[in-house]
N, C-alpha and C. Protein backbone atom coordinates (compact mmCIF):
# COMPACT_ATOMS: atom_id res chain seq x y z
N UNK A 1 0.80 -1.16 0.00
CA UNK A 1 0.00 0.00 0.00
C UNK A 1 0.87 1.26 0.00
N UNK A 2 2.14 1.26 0.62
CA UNK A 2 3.05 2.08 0.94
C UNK A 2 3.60 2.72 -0.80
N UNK A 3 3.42 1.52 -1.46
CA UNK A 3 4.49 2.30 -2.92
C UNK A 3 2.86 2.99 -3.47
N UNK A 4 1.75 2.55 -3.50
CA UNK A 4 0.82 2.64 -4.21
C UNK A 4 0.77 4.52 -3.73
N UNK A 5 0.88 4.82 -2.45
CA UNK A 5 0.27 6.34 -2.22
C UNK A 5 1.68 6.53 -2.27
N UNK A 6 2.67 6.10 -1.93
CA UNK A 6 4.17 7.04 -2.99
C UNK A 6 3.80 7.21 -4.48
N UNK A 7 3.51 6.44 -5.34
CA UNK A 7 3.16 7.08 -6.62
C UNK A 7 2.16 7.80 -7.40
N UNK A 8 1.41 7.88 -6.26
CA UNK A 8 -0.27 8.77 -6.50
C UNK A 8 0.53 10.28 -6.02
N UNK A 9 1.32 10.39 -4.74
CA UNK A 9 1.70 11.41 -3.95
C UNK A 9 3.16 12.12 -5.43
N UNK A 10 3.69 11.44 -6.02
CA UNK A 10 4.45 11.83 -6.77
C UNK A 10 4.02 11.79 -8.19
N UNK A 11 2.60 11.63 -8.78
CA UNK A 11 1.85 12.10 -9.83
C UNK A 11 1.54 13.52 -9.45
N UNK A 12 1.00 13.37 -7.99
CA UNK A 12 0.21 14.70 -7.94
C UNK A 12 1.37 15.90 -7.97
N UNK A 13 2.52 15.61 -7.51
CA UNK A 13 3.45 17.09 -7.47
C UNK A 13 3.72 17.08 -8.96
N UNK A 14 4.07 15.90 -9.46
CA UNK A 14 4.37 16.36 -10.47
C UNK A 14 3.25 17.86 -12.03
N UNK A 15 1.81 16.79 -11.54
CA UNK A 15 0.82 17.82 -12.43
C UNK A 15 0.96 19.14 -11.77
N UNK A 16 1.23 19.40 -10.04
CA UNK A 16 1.30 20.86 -9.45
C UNK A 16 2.16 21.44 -10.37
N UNK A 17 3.41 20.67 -10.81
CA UNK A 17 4.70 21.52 -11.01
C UNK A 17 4.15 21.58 -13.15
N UNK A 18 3.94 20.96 -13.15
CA UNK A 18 3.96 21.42 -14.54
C UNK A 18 2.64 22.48 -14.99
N UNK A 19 1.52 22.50 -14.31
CA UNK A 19 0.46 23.18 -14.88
C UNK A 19 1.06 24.48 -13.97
N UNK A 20 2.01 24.87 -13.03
CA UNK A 20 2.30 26.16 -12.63
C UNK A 20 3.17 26.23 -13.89
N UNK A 21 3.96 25.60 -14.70
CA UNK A 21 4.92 25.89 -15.69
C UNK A 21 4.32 26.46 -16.61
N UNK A 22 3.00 25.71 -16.87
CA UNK A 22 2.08 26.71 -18.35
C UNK A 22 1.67 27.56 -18.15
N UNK A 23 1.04 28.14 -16.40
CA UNK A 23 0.31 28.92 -16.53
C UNK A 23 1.49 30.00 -16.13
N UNK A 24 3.13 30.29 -15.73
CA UNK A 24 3.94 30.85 -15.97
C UNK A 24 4.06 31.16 -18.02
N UNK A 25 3.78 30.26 -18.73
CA UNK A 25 4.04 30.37 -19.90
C UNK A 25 3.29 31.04 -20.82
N UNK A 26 1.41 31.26 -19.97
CA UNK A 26 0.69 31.90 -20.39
C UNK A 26 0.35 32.75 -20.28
N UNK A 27 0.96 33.53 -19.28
CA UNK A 27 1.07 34.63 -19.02
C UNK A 27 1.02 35.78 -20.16
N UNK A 28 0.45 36.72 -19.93
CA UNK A 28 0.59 37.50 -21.20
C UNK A 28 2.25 38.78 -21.13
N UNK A 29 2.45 39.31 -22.54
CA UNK A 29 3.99 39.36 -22.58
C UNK A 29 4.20 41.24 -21.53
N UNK A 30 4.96 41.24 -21.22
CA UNK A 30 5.23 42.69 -20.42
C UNK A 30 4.78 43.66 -21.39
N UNK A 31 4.20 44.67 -20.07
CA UNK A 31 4.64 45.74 -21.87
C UNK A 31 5.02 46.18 -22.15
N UNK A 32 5.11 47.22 -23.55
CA UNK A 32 6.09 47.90 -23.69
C UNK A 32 6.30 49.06 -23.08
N UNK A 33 7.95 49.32 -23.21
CA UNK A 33 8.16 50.44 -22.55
C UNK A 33 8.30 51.67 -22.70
N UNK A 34 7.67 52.78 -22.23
CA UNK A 34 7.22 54.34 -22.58
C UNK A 34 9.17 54.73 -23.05
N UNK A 35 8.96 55.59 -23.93
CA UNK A 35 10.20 56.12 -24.32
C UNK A 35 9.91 57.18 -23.45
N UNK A 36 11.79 57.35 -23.09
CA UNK A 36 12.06 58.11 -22.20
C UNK A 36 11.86 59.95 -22.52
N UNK A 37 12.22 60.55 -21.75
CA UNK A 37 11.75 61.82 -22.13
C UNK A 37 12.92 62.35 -23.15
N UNK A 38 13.73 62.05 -22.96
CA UNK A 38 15.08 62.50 -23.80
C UNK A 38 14.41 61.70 -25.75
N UNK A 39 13.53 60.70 -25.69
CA UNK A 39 13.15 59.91 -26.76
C UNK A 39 12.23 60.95 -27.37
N UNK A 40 11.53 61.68 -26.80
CA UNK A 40 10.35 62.36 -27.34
C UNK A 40 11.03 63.70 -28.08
N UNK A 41 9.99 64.01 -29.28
CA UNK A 41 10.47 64.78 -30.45
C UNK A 41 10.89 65.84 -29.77
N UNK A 42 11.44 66.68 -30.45
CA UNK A 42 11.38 68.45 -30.05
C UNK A 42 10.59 69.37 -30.90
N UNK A 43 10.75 70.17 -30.62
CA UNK A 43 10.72 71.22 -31.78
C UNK A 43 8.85 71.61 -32.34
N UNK A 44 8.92 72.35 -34.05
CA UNK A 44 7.39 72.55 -33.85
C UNK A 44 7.14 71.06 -34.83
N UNK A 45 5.84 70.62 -35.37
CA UNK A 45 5.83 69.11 -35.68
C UNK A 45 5.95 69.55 -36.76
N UNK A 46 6.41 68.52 -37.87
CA UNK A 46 6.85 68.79 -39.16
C UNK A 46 5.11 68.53 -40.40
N UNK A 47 5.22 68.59 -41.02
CA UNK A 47 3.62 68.51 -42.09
C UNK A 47 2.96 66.80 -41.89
N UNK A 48 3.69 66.10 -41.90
CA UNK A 48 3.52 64.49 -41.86
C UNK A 48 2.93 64.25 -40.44
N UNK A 49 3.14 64.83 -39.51
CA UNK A 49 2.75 64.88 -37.85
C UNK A 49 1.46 65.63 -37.77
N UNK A 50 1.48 66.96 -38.81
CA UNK A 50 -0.05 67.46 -38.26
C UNK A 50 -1.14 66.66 -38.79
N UNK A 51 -2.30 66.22 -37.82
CA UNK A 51 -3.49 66.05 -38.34
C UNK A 51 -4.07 67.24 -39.23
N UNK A 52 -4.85 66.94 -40.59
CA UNK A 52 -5.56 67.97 -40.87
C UNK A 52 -6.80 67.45 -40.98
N UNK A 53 -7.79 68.99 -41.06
CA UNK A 53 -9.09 68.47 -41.10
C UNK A 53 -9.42 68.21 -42.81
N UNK A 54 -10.24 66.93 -42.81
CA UNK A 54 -10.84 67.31 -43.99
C UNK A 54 -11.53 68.04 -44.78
N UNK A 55 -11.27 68.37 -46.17
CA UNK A 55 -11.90 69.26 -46.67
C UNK A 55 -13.52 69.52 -46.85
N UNK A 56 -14.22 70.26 -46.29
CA UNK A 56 -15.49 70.46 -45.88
C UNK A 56 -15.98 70.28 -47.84
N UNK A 57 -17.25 70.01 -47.64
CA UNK A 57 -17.98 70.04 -49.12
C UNK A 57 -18.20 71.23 -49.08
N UNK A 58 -18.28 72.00 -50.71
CA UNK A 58 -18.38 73.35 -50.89
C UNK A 58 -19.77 73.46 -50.09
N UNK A 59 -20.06 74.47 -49.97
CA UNK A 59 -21.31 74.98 -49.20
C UNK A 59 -22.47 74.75 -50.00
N UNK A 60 -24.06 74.44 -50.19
CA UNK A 60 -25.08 74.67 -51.07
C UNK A 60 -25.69 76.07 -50.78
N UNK A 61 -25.60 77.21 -51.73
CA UNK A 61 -26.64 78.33 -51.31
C UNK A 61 -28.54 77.72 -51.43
N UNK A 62 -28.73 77.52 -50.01
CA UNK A 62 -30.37 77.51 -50.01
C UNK A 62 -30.90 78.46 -50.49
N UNK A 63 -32.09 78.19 -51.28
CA UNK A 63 -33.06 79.43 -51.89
C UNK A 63 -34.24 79.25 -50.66
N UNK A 64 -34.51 80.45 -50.33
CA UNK A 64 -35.52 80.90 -49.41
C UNK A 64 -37.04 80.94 -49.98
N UNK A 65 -37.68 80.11 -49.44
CA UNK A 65 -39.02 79.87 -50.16
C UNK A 65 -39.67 81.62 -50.54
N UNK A 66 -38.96 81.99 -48.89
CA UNK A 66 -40.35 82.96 -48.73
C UNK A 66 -40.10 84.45 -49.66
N UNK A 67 -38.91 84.51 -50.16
CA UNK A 67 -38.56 85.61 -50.66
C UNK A 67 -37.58 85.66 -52.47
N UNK A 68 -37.74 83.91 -52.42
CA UNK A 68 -36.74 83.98 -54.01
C UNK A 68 -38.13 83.96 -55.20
N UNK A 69 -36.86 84.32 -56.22
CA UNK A 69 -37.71 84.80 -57.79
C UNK A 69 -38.70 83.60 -57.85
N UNK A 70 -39.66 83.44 -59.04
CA UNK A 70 -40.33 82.36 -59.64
C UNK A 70 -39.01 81.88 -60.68
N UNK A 71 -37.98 82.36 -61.62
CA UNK A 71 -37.25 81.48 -61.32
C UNK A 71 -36.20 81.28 -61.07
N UNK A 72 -35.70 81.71 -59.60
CA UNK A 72 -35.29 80.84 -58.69
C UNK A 72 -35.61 79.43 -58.61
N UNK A 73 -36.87 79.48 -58.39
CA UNK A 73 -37.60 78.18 -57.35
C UNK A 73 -37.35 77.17 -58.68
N UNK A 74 -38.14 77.90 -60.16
CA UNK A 74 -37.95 76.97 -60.71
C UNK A 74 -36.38 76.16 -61.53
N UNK A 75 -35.19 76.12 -60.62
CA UNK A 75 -34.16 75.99 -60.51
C UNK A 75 -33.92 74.42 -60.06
N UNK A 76 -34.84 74.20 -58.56
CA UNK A 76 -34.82 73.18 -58.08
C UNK A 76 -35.21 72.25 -58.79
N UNK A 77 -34.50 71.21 -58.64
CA UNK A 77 -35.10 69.81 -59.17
C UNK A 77 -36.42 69.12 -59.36
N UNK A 78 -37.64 69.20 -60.40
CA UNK A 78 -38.43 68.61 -60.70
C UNK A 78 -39.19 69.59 -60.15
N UNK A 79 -39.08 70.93 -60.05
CA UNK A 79 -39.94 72.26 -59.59
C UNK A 79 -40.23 72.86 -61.64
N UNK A 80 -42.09 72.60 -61.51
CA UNK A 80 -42.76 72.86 -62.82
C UNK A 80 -42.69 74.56 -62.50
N UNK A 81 -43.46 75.17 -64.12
CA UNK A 81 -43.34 76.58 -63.80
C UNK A 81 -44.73 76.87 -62.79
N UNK A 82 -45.80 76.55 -63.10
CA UNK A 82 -46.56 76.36 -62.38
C UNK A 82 -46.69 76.08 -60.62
N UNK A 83 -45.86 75.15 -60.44
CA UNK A 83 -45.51 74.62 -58.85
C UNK A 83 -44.83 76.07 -58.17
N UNK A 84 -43.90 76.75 -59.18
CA UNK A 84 -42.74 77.97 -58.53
C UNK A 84 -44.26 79.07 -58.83
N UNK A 85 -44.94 78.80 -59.36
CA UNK A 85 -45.86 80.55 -59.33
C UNK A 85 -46.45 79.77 -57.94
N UNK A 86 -47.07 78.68 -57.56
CA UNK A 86 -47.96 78.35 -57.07
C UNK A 86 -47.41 78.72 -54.95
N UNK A 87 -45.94 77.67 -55.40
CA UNK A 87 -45.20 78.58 -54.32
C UNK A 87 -45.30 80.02 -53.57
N UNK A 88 -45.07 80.82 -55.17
CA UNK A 88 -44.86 82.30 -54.88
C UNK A 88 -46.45 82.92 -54.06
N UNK A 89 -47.32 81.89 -54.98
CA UNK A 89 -49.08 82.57 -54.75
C UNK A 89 -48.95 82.17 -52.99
N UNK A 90 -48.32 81.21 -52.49
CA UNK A 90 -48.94 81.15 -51.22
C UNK A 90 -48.14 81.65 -49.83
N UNK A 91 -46.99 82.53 -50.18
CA UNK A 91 -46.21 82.78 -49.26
C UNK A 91 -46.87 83.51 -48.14
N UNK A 92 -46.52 83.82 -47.06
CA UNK A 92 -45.37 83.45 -46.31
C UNK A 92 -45.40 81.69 -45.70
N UNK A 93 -44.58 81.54 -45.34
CA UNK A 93 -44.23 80.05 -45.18
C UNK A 93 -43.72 79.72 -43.56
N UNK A 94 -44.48 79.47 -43.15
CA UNK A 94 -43.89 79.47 -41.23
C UNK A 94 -42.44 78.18 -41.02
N UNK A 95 -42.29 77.26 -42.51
CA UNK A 95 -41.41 76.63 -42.11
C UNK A 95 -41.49 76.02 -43.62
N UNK A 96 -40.42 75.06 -44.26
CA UNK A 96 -40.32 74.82 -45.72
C UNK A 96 -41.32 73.81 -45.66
N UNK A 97 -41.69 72.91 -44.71
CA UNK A 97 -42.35 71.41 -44.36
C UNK A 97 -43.87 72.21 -45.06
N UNK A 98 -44.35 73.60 -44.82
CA UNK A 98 -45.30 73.46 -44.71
C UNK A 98 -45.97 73.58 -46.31
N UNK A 99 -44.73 73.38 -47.01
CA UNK A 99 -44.98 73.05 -48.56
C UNK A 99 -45.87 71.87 -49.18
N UNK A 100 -45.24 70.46 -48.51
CA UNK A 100 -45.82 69.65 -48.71
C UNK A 100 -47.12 69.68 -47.37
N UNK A 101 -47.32 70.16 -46.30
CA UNK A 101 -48.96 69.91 -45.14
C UNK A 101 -49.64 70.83 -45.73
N UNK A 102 -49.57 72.12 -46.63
CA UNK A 102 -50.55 72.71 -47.48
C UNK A 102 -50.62 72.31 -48.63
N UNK A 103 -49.73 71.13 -49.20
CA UNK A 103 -50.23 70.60 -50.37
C UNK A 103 -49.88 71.42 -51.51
N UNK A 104 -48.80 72.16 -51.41
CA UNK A 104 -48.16 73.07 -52.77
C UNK A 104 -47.68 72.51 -53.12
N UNK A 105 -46.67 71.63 -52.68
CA UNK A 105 -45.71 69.82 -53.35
C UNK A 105 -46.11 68.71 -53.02
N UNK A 106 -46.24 67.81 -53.38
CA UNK A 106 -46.27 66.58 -53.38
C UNK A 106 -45.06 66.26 -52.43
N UNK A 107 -45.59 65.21 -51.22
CA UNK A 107 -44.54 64.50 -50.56
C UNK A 107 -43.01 64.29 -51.16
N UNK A 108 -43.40 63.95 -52.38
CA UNK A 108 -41.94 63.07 -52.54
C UNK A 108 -41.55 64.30 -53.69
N UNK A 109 -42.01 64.99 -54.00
CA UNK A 109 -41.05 66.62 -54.49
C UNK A 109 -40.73 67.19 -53.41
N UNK A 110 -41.79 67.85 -52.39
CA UNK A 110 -41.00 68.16 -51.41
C UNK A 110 -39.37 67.07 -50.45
N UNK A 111 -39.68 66.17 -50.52
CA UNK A 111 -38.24 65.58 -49.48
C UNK A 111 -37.15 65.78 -51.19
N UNK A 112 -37.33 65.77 -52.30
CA UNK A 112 -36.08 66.21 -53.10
C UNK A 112 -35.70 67.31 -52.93
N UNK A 113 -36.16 68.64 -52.57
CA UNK A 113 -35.98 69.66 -52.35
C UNK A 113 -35.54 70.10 -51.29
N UNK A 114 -35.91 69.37 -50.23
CA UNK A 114 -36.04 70.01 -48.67
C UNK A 114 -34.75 70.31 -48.07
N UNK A 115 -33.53 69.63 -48.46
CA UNK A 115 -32.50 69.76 -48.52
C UNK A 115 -31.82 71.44 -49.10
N UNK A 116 -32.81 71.53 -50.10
CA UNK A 116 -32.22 72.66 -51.09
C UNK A 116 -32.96 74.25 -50.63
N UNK A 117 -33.83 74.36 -49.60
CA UNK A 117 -34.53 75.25 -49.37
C UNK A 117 -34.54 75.83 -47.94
N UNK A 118 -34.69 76.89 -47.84
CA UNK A 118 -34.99 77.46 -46.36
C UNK A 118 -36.16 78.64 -46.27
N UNK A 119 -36.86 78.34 -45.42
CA UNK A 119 -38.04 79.52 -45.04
C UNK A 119 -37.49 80.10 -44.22
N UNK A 120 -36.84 81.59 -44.41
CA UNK A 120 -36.54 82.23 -43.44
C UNK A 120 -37.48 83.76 -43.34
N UNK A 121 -37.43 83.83 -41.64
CA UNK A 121 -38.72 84.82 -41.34
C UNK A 121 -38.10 85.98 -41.20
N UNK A 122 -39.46 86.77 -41.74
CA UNK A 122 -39.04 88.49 -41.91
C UNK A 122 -38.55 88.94 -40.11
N UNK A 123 -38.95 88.32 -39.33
CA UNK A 123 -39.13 89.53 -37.74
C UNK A 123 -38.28 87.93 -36.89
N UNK A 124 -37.61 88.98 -35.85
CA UNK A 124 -36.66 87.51 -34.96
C UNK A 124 -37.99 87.46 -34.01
N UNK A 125 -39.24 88.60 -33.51
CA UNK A 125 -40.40 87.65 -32.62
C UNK A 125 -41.06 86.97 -33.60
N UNK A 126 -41.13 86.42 -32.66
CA UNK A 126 -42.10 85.02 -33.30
C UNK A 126 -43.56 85.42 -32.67
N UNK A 127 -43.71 86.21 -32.18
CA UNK A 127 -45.17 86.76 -32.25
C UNK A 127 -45.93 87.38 -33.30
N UNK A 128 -44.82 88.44 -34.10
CA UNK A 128 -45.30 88.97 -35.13
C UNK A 128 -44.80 88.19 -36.44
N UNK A 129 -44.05 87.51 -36.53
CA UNK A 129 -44.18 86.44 -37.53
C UNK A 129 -45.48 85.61 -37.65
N UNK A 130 -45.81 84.79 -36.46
CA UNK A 130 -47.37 84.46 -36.35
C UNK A 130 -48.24 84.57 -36.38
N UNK A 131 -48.49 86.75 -36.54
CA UNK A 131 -49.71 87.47 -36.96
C UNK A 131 -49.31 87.36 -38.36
N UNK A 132 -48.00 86.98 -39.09
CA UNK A 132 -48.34 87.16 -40.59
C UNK A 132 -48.88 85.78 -41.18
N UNK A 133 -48.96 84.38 -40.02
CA UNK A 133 -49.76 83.31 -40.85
C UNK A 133 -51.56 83.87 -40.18
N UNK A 134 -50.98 84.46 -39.25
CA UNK A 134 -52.76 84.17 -38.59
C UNK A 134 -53.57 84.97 -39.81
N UNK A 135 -53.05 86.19 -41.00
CA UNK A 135 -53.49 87.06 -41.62
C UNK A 135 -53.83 86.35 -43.24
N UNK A 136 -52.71 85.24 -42.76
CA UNK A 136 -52.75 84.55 -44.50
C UNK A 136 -54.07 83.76 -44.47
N UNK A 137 -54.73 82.98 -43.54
CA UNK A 137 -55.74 82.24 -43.63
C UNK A 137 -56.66 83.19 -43.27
């Protein structure tokens, strides 16, 4: 019985000693090391070092519903001559959306456009901007 738990007792050190060997081996690697201060550049950064920003897309000039020519308007994409008088007949405009909820464009003319347009208001209150829709109906 004596050799039988000597060789159970000297399996078991042995798996202790080798699975501490892998998990020494699996360890993950050091890391690297920060360069010293004497390592770091001087001076101002050369063109290859600066980030730049990318070049912005040229700008689109929006045409203003509430104040451009008949044709202006009829400029925009799939805008008839008719649609740009019809525009002009119903101004002022409390916002461009309200092109297509009064039914001067069609849904899907208005979202081609909507991009391309801005309603901008005569007065910064918005009180007396709102007496000029309360006057249109």
């Amino acid at each position: 019985m004596k050799p039988l738990i000597s060789i159970v007792f000297t399996t078991v050190v042995a798996l202790v000693a080798a699975s501490a060997s892998l998990a020494a081996q699996s360890q993950a690697p050091a890391p690297a090391q920060v360069a010293s201060p004497a390592a770091w550049p001087t001076g101002a950064p050369n063109k290859s070092q600066v980030k730049t920003k990318p070049q912005a897309a040229a700008k689109i000039k929006l045409i203003d519903i509430n104040s451009a020519k008949k044709e202006e308007l009829k400029t925009l994409p799939g805008i008839t001559d008719a649609e740009a008088a019809k525009i002009v007949a119903n101004r002022p405009y409390g916002s461009k959306a309200w092109l297509a909820s009064d039914n001067i464009l069609t849904q899907e003319k208005y979202l081609t456009i909507s991009k391309l347009v801005i309603a901008k208001q005569p007065y910064k209150d918005a009180a007396k901007n709102a007496a000029l829709y309360r006057n249109k109906k």
